[in-house]
PDB file of N, CA and C in Angstrom:
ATOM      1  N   UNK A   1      28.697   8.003 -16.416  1.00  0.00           N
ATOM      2  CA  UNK A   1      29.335   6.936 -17.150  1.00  0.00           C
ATOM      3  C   UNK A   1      28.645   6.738 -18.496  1.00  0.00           C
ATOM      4  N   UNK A   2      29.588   6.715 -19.341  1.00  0.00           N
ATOM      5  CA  UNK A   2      28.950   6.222 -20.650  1.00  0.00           C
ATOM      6  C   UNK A   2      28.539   5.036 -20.871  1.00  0.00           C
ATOM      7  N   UNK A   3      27.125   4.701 -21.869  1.00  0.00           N
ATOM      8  CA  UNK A   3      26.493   3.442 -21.901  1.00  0.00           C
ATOM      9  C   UNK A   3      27.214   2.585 -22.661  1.00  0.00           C
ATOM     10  N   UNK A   4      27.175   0.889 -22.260  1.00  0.00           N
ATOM     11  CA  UNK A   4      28.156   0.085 -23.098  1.00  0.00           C
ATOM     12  C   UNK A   4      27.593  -0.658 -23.700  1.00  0.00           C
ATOM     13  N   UNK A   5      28.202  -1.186 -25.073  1.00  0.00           N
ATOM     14  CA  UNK A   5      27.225  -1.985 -26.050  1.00  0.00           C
ATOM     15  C   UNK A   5      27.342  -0.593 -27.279  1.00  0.00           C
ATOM     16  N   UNK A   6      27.490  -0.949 -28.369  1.00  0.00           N
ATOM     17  CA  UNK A   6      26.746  -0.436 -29.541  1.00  0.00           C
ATOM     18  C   UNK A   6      25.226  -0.488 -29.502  1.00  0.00           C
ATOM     19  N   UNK A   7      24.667   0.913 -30.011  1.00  0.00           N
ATOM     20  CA  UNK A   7      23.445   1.406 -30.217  1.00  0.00           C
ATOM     21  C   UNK A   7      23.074   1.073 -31.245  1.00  0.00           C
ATOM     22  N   UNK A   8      21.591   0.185 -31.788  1.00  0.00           N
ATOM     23  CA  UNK A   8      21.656  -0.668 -33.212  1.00  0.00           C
ATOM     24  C   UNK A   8      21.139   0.324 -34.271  1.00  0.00           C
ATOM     25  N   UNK A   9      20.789   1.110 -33.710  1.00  0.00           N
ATOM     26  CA  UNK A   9      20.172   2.297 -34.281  1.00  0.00           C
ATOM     27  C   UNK A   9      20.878   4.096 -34.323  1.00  0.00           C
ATOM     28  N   UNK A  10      21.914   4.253 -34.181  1.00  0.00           N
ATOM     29  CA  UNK A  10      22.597   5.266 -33.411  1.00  0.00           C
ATOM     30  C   UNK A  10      22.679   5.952 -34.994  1.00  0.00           C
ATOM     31  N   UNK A  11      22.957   5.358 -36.151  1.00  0.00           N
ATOM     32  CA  UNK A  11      23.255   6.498 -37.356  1.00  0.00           C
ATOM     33  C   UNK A  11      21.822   6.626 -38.084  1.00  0.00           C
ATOM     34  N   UNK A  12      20.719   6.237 -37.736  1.00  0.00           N
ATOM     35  CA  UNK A  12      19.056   6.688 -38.299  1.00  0.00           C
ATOM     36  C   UNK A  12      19.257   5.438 -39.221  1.00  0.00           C
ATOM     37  N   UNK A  13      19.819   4.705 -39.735  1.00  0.00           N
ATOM     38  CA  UNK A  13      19.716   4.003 -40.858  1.00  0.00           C
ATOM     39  C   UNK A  13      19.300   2.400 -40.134  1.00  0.00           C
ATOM     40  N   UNK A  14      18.495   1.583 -40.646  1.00  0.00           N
ATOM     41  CA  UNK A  14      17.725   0.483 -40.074  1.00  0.00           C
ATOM     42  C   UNK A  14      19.193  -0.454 -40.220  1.00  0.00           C
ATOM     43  N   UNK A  15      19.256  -1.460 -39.712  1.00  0.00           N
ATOM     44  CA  UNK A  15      20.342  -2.903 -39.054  1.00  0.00           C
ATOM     45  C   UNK A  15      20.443  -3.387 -40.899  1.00  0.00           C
ATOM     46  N   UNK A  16      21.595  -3.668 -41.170  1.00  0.00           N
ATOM     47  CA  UNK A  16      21.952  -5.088 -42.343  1.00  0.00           C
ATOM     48  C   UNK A  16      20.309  -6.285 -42.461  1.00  0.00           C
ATOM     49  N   UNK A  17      19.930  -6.133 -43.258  1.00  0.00           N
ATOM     50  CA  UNK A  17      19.144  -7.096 -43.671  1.00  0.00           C
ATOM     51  C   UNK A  17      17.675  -7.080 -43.258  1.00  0.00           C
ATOM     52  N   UNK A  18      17.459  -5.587 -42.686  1.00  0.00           N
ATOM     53  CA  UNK A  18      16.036  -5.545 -41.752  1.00  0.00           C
ATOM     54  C   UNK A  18      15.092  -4.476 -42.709  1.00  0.00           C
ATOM     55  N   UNK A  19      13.872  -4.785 -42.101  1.00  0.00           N
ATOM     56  CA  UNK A  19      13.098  -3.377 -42.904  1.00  0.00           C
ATOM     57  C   UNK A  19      13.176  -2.248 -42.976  1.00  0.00           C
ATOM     58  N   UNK A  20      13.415  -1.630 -43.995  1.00  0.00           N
ATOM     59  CA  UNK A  20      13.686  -0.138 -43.950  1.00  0.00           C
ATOM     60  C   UNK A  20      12.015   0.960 -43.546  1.00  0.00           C
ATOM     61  N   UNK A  21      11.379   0.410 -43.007  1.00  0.00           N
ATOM     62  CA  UNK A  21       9.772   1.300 -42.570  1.00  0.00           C
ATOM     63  C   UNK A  21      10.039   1.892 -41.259  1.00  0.00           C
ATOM     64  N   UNK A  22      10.286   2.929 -41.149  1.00  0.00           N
ATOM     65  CA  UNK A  22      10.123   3.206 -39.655  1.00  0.00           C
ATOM     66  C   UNK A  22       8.887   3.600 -39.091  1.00  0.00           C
ATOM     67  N   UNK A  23       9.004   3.151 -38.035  1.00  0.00           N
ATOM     68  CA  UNK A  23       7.420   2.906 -37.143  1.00  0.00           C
ATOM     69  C   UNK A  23       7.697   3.851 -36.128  1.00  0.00           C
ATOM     70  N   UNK A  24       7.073   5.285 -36.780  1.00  0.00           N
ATOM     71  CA  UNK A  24       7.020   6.153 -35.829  1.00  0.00           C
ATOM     72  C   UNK A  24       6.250   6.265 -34.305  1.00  0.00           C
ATOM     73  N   UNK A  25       5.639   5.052 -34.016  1.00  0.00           N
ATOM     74  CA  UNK A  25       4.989   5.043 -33.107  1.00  0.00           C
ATOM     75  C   UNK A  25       6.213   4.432 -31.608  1.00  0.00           C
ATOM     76  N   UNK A  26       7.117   3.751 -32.202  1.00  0.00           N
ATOM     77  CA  UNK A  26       7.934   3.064 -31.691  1.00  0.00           C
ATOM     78  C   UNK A  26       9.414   3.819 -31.401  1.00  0.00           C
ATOM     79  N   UNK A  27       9.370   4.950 -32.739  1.00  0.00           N
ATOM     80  CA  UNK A  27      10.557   6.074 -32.364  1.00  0.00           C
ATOM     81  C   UNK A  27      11.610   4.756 -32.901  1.00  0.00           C
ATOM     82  N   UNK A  28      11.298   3.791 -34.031  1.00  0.00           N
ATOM     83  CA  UNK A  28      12.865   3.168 -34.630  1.00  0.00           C
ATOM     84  C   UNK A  28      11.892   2.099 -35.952  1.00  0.00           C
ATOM     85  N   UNK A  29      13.067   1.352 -36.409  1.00  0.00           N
ATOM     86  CA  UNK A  29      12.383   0.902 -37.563  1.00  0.00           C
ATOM     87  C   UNK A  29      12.334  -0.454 -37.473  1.00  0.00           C
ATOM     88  N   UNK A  30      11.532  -0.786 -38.407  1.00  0.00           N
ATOM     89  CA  UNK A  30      10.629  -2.346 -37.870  1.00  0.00           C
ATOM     90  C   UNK A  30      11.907  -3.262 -38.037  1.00  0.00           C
ATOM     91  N   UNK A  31      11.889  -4.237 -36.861  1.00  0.00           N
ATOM     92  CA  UNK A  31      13.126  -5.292 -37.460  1.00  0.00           C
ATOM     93  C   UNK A  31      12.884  -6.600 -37.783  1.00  0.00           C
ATOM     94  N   UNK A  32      11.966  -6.673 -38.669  1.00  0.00           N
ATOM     95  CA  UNK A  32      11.521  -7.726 -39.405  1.00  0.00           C
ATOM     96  C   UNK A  32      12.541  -8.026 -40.183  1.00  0.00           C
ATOM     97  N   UNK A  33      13.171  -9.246 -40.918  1.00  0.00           N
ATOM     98  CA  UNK A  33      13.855  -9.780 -42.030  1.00  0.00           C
ATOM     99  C   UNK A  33      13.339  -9.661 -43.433  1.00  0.00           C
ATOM    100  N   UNK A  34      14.027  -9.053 -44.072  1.00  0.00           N
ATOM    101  CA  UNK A  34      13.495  -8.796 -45.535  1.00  0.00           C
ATOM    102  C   UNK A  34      14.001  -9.894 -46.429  1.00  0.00           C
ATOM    103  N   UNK A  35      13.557 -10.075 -47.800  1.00  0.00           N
ATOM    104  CA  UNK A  35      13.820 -10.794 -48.516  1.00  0.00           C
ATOM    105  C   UNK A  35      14.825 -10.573 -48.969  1.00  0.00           C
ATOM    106  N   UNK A  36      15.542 -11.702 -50.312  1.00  0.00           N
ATOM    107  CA  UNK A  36      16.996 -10.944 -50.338  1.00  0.00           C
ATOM    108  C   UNK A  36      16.266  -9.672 -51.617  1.00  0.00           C
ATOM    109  N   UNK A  37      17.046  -9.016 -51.789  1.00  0.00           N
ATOM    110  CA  UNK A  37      17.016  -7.391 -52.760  1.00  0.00           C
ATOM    111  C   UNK A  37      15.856  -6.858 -52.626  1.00  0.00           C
ATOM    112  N   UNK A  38      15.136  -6.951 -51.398  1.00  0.00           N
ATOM    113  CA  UNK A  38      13.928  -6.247 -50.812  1.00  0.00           C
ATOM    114  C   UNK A  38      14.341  -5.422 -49.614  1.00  0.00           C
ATOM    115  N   UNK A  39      13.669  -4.074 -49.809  1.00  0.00           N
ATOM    116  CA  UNK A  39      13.451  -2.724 -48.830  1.00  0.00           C
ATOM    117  C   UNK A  39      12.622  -3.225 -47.814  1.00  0.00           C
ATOM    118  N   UNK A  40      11.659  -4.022 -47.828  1.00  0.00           N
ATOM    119  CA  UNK A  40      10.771  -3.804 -46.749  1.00  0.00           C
ATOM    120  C   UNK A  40      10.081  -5.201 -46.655  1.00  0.00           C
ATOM    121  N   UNK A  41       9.862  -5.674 -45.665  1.00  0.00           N
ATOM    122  CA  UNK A  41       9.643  -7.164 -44.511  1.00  0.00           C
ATOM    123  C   UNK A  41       7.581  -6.802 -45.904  1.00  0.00           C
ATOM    124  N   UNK A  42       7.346  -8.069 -45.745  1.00  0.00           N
ATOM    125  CA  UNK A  42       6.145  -8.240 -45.779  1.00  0.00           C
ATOM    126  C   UNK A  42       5.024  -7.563 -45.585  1.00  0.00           C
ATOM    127  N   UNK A  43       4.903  -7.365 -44.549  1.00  0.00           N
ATOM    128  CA  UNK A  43       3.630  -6.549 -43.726  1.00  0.00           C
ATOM    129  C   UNK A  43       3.793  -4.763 -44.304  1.00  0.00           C
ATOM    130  N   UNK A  44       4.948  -4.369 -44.816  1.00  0.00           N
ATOM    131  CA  UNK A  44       5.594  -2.992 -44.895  1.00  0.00           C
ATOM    132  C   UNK A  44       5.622  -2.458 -45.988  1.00  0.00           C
ATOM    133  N   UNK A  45       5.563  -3.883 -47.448  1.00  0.00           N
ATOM    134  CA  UNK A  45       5.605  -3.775 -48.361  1.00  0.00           C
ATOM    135  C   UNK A  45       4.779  -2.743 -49.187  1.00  0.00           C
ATOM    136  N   UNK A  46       3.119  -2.698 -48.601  1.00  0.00           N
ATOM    137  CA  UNK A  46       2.573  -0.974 -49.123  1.00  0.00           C
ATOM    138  C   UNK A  46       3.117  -0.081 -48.676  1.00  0.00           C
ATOM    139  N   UNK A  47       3.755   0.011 -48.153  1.00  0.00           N
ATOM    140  CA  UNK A  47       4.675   1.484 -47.946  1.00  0.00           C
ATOM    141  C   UNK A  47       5.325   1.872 -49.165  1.00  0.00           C
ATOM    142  N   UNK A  48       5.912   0.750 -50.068  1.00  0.00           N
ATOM    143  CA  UNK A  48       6.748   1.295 -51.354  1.00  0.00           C
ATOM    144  C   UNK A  48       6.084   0.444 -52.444  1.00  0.00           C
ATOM    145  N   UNK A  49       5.146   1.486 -52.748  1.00  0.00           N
ATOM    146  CA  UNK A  49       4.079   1.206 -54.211  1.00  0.00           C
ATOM    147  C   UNK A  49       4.954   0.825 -55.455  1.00  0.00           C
ATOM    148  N   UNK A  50       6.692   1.898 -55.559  1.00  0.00           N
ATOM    149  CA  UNK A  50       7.675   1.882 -56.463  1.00  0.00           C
ATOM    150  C   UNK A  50       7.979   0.067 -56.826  1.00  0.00           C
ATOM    151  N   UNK A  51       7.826  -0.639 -55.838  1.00  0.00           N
ATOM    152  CA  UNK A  51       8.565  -1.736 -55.545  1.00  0.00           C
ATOM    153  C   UNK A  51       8.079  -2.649 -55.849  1.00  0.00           C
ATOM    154  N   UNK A  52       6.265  -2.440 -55.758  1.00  0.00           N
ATOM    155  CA  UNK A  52       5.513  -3.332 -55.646  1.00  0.00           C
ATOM    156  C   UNK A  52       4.083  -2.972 -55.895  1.00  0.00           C
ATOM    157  N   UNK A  53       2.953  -3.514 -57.145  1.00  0.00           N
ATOM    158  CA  UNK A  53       2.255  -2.371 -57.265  1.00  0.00           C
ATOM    159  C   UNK A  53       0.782  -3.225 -56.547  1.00  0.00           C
ATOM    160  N   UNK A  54       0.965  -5.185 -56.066  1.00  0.00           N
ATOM    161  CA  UNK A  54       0.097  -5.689 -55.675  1.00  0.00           C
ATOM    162  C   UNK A  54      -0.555  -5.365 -54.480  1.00  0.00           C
ATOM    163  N   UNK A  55      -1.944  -5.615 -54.192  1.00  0.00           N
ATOM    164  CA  UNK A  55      -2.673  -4.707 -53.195  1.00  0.00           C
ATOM    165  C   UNK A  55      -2.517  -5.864 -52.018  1.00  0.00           C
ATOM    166  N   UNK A  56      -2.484  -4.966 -50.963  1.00  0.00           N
ATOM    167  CA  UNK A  56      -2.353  -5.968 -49.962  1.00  0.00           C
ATOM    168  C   UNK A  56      -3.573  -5.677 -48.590  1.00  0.00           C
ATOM    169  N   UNK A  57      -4.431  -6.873 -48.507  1.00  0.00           N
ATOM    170  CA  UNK A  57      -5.680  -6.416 -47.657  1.00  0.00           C
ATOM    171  C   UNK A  57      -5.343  -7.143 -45.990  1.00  0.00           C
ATOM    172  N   UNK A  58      -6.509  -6.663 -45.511  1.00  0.00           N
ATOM    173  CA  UNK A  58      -6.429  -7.030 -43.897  1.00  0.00           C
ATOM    174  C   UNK A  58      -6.914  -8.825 -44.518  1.00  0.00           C
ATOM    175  N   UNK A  59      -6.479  -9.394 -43.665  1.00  0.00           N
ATOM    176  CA  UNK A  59      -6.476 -11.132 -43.393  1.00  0.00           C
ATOM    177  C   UNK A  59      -8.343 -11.334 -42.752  1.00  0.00           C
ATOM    178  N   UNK A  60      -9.261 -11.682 -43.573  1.00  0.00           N
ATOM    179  CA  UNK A  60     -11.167 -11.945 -43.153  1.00  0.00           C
ATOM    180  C   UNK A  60     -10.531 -12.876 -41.429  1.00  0.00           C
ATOM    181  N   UNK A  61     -10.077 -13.498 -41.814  1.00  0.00           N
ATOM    182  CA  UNK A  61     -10.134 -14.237 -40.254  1.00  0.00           C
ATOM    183  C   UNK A  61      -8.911 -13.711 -38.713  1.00  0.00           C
ATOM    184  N   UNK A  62      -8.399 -12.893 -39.215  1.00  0.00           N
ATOM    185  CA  UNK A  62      -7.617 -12.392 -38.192  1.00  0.00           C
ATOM    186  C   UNK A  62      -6.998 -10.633 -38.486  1.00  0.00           C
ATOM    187  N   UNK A  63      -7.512 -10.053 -38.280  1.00  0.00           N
ATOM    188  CA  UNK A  63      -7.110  -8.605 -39.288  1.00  0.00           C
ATOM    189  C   UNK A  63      -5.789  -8.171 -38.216  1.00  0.00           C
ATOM    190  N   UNK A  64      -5.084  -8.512 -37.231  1.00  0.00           N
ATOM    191  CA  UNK A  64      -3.790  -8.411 -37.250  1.00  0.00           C
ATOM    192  C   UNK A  64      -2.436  -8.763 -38.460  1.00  0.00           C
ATOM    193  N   UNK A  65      -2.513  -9.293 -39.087  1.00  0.00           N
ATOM    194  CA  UNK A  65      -2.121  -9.147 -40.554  1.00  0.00           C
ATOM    195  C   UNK A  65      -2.567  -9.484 -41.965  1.00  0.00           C
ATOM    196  N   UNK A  66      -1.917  -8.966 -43.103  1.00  0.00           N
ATOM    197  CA  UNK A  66      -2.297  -8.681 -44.160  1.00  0.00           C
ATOM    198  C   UNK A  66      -1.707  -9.854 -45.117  1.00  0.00           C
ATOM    199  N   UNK A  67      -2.480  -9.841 -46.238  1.00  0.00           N
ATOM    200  CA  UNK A  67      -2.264 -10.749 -47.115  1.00  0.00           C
ATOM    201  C   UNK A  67      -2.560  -9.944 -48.614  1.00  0.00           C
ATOM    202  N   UNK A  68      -1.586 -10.534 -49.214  1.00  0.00           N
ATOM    203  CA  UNK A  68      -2.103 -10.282 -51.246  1.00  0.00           C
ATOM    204  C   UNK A  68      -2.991 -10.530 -51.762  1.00  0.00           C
ATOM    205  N   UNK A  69      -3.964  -9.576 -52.228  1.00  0.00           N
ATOM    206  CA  UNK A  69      -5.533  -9.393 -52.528  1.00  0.00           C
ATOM    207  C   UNK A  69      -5.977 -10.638 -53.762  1.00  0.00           C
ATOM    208  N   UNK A  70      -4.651 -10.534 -54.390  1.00  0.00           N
ATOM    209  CA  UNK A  70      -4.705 -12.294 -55.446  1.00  0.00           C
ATOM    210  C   UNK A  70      -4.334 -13.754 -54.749  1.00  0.00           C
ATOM    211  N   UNK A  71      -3.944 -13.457 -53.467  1.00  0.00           N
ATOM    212  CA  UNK A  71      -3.815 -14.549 -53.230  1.00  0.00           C
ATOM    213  C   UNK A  71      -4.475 -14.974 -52.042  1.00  0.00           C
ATOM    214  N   UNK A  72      -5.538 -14.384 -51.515  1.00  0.00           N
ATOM    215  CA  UNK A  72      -6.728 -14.263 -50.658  1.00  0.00           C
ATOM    216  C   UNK A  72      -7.005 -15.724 -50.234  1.00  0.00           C
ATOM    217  N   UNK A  73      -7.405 -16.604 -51.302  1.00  0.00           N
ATOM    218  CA  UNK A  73      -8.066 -17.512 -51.380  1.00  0.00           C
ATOM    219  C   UNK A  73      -6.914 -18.803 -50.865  1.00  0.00           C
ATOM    220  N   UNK A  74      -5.637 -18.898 -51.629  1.00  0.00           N
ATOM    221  CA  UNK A  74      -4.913 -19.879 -51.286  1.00  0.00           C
ATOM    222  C   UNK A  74      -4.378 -19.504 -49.385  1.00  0.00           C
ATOM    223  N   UNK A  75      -4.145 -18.086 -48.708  1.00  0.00           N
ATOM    224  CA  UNK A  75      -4.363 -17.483 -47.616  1.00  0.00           C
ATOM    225  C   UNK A  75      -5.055 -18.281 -46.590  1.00  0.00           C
ATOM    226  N   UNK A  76      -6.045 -18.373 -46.981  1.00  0.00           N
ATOM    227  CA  UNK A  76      -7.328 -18.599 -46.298  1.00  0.00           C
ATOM    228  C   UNK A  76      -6.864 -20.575 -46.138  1.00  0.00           C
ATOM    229  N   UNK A  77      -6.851 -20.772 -46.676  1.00  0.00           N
ATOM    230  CA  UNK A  77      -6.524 -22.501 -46.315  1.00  0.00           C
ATOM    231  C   UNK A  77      -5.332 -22.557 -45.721  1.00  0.00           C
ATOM    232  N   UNK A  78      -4.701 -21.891 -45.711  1.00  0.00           N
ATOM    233  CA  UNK A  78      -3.553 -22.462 -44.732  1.00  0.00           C
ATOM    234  C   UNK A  78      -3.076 -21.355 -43.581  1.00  0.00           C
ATOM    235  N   UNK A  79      -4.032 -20.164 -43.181  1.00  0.00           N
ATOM    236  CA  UNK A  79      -3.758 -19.124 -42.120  1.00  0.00           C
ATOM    237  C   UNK A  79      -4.230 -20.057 -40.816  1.00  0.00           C
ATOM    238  N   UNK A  80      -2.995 -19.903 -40.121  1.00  0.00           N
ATOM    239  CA  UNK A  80      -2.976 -20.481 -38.798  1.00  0.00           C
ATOM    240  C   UNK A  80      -4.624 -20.075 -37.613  1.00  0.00           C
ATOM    241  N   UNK A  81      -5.444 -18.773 -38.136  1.00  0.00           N
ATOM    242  CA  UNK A  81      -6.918 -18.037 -37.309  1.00  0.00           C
ATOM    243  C   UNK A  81      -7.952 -18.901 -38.140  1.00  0.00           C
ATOM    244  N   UNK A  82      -7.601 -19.887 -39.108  1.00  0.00           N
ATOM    245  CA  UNK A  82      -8.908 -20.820 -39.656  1.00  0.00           C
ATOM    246  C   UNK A  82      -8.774 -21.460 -38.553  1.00  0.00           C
ATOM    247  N   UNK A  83     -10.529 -21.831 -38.425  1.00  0.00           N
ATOM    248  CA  UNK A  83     -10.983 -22.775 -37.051  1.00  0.00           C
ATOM    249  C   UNK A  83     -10.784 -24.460 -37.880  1.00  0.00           C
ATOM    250  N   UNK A  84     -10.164 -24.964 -36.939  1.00  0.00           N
ATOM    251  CA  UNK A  84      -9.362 -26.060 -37.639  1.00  0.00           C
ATOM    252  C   UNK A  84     -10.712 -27.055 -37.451  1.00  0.00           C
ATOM    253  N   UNK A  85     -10.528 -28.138 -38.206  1.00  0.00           N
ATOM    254  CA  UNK A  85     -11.700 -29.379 -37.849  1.00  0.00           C
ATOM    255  C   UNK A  85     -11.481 -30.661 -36.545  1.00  0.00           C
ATOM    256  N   UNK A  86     -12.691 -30.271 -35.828  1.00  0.00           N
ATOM    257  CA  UNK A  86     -12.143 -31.249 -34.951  1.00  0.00           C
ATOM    258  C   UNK A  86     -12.387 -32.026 -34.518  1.00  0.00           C
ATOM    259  N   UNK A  87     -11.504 -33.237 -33.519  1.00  0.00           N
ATOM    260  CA  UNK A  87     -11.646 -34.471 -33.905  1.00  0.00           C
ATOM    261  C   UNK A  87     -12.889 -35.403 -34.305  1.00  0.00           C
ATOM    262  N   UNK A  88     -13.072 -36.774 -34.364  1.00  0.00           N
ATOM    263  CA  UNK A  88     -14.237 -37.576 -34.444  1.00  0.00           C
ATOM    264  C   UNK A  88     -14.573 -37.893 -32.835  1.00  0.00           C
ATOM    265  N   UNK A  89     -13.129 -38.149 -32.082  1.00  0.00           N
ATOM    266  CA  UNK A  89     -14.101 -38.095 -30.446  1.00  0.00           C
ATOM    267  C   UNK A  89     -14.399 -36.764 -29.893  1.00  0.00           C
ATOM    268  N   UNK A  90     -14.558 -35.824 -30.535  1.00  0.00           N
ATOM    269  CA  UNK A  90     -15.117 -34.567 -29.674  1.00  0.00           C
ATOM    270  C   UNK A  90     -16.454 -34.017 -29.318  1.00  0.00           C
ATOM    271  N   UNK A  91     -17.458 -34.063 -28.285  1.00  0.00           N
ATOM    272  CA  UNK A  91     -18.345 -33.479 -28.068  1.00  0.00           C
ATOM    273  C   UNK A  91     -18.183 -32.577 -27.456  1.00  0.00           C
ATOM    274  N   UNK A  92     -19.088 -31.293 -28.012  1.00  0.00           N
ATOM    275  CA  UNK A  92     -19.286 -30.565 -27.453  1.00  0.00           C
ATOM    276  C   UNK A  92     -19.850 -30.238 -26.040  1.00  0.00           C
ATOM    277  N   UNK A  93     -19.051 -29.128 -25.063  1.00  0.00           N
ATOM    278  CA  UNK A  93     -19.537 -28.895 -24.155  1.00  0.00           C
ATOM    279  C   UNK A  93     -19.823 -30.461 -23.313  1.00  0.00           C
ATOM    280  N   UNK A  94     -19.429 -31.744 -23.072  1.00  0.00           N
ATOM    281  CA  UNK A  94     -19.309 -32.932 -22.653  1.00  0.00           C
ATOM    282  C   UNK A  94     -18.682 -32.720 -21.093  1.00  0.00           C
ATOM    283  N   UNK A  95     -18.514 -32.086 -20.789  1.00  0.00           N
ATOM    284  CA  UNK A  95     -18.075 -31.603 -19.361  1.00  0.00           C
ATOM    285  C   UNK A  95     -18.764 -30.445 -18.629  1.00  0.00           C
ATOM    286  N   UNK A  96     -19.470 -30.002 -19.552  1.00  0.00           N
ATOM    287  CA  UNK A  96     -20.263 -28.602 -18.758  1.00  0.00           C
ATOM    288  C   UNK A  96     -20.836 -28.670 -17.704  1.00  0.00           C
ATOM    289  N   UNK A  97     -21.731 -29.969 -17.891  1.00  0.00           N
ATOM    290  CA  UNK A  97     -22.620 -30.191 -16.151  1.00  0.00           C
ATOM    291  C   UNK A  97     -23.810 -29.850 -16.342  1.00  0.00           C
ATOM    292  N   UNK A  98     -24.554 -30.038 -15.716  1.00  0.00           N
ATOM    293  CA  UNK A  98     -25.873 -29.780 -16.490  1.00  0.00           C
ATOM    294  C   UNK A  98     -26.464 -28.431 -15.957  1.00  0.00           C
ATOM    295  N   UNK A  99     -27.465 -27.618 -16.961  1.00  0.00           N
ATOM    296  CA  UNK A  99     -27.678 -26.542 -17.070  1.00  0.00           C
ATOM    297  C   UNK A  99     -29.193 -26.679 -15.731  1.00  0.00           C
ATOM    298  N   UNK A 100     -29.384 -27.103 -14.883  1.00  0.00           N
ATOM    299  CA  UNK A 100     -30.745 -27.117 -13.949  1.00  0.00           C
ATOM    300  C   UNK A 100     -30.400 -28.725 -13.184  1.00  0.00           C
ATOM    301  N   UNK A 101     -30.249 -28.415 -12.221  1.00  0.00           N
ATOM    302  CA  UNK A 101     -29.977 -29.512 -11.223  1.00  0.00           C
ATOM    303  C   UNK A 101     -30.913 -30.589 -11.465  1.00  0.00           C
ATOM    304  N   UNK A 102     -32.561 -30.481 -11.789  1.00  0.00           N
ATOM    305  CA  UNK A 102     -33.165 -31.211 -11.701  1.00  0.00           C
ATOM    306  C   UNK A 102     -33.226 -31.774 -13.330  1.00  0.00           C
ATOM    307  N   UNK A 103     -32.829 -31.420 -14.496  1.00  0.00           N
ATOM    308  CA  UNK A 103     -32.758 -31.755 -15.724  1.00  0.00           C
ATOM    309  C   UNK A 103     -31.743 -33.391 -15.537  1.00  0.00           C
ATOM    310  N   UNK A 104     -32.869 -34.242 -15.985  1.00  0.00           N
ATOM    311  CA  UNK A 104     -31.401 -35.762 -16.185  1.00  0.00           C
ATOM    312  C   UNK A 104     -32.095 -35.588 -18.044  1.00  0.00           C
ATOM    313  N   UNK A 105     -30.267 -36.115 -18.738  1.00  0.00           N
ATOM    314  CA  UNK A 105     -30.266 -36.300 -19.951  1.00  0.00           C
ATOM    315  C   UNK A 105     -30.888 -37.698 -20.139  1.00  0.00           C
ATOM    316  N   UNK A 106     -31.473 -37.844 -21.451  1.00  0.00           N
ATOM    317  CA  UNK A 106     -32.218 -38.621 -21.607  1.00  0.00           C
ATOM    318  C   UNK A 106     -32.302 -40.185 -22.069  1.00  0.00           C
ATOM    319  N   UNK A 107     -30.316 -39.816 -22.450  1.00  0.00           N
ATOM    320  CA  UNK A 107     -29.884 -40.995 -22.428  1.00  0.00           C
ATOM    321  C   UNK A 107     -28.968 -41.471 -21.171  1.00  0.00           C
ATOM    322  N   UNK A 108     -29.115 -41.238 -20.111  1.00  0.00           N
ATOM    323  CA  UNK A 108     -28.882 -41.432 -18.714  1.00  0.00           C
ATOM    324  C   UNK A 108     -30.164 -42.233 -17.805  1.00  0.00           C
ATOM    325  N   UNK A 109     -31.447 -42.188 -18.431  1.00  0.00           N
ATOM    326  CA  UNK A 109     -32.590 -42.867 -17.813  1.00  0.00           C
ATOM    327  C   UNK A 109     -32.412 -44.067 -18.561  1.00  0.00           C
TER     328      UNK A 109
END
């Protein structure tokens, strides 16, 4: 029996509106959303130097993705892998239990 459904990929050419990079590791091409009159999603964009000549580096706090080597700095304040600040009631480790059965803290006597 033949398979049913259209194949999204069946003529080699990537989907209406998706990245044109194919990710040979995956055997199809990335289906990220591109910008409008852009070839290639974000992350894909060094692939076509023609297009775009800004350098794009691994992310200091999470090197699963990349960021624009000029814009590093504004990056960095608002990437979701910054360790956020936290609250005014938070102590640390306040539930751990104590490290030697016979240790009492010293503001407990």
């Amino acid at each position: 029996m033949a398979a049913s459904g259209p194949m999204p990929h069946a003529t080699g050419f990537p989907a209406e509106g998706r990245c044109s990079y194919y990710v040979e590791k995956k055997k199809r091409f990335c289906r990220m959303v591109v910008a409008a009159g852009k070839r290639f999603c974000g992350e894909h964009a060094g692939a076509a130097e023609e297009e775009d000549t800004r350098k794009r580096i691994l992310c200091p706090l999470d090197p699963k993705h990349t960021v624009y080597e000029d814009q590093l700095a504004k990056h960095l304040k608002k990437c979701n892998s910054r360790e956020k600040p936290k609250p005014d009631f938070f102590i640390q480790d306040i539930n751990a239990g104590l490290k030697d059965e016979t240790e009492i803290p010293e503001q407990l006597v």
